[in-house]
Protein backbone atom coordinates (compact mmCIF):
# COMPACT_ATOMS: atom_id res chain seq x y z
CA UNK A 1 -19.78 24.27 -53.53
CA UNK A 2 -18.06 22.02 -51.90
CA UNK A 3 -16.37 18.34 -52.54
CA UNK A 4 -19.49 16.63 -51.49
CA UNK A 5 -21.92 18.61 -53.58
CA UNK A 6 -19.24 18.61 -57.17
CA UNK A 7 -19.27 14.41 -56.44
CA UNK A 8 -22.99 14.23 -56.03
CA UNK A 9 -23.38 16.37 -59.07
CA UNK A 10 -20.86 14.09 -61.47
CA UNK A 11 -22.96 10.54 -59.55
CA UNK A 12 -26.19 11.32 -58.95
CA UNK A 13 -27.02 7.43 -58.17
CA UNK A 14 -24.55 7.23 -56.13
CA UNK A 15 -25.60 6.69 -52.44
CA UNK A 16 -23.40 7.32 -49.06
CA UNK A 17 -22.54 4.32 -47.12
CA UNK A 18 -21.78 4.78 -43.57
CA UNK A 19 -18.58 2.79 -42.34
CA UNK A 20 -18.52 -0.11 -40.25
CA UNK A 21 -15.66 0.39 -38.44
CA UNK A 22 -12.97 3.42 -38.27
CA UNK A 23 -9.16 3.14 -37.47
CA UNK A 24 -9.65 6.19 -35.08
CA UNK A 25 -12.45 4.96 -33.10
CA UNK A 26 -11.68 2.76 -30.33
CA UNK A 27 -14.81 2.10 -28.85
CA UNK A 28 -14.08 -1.43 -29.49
CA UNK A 29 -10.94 -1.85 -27.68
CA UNK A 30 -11.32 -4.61 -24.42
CA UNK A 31 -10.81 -2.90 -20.86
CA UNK A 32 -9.35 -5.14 -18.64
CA UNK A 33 -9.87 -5.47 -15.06
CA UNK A 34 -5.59 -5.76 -13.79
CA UNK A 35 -4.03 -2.42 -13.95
CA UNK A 36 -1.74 -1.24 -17.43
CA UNK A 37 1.70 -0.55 -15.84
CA UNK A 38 3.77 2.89 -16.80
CA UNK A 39 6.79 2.44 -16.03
CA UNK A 40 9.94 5.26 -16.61
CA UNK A 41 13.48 4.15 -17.72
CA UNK A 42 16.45 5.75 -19.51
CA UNK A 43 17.89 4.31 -22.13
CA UNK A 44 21.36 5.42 -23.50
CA UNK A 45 20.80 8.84 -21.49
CA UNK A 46 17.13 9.40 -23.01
CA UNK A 47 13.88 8.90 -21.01
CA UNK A 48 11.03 6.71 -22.53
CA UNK A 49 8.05 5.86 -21.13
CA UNK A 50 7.10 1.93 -20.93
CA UNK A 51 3.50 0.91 -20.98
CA UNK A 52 3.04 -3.14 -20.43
CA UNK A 53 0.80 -5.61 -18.71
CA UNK A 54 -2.20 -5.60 -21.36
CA UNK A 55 -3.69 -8.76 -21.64
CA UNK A 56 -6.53 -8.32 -24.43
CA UNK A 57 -5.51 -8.65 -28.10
CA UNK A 58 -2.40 -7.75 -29.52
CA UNK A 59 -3.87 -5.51 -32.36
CA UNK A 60 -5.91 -3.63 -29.64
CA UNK A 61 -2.84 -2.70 -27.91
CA UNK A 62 -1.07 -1.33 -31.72
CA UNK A 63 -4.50 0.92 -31.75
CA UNK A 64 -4.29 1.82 -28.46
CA UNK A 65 -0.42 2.96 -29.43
CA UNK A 66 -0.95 4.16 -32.32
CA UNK A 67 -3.44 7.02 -30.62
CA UNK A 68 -1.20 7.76 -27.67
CA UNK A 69 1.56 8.52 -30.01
CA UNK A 70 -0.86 10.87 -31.83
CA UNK A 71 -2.28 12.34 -29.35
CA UNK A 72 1.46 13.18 -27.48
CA UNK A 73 2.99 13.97 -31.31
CA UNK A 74 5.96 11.22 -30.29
CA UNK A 75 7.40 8.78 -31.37
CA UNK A 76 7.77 5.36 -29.98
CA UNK A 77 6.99 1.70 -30.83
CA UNK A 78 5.19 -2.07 -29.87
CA UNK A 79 7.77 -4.36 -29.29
CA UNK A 80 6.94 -8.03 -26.60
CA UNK A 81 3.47 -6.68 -25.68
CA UNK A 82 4.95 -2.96 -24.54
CA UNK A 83 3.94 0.17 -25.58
CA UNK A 84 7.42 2.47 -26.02
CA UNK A 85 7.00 6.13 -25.80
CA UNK A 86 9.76 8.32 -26.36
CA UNK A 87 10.16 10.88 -23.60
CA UNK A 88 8.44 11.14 -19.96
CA UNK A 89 4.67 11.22 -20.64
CA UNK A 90 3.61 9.51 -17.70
CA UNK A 91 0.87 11.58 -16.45
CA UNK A 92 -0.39 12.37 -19.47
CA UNK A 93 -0.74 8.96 -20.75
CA UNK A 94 -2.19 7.43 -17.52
CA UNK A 95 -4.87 10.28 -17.54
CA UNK A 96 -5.58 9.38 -21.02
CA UNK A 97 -5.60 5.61 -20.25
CA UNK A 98 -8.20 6.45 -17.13
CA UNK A 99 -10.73 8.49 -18.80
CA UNK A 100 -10.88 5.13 -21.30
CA UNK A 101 -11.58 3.52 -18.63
CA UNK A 102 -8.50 1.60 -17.86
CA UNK A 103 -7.24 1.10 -14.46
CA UNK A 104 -2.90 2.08 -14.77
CA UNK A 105 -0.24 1.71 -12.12
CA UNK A 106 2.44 4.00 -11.82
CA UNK A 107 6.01 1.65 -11.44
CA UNK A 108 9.09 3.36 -10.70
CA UNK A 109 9.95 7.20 -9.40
């Protein structure tokens, strides 16, 4: 017996509701038609990988972080309207950005 099955037991009135909207999906977020730019820098001798050039909404962009970071198991940040991503992930994140359907532009080496 599971979870599910010990809560329905204790409330049997109690009905599932399905939610609206979920952190993880992001179905919702805008593709734009000008290219996301990945850039590569070092900074202080460690490489980081700079996304930038998003013009939807600003909380689109944190979601849009927020799963790259998850999906790469790094760290990084969103400071100015750029995506910071510790280490050199460019490939990886601009094959993740393209199967969203975003359009991305390598910048740099």
């Amino acid at each position: 017996m599971d979870l599910k099955d010990q809560l329905k037991n204790l409330f049997p009135e109690h009905t599932e509701e399905e939610t609206i909207s979920d952190i993880n999906d992001t179905s919702g977020i805008w593709i734009q038609d000008d290219p996301i730019l990945c850039k590569y820098e070092k900074r202080k001798g460690k490489p980081i990988t700079i996304l930038e050039g998003y013009t939807g909404a600003t909380e689109d962009f944190k979601i849009l972080a927020k799963e790259i970071k998850k999906k790469l198991s790094v760290g990084g940040s969103f400071k100015d309207d750029k995506i910071i991503i510790q280490g050199d992930f460019r490939d990886k994140i601009m094959q993740m950005l393209k199967d969203k359907g975003f359009s991305v532009k390598r910048v740099g080496g």
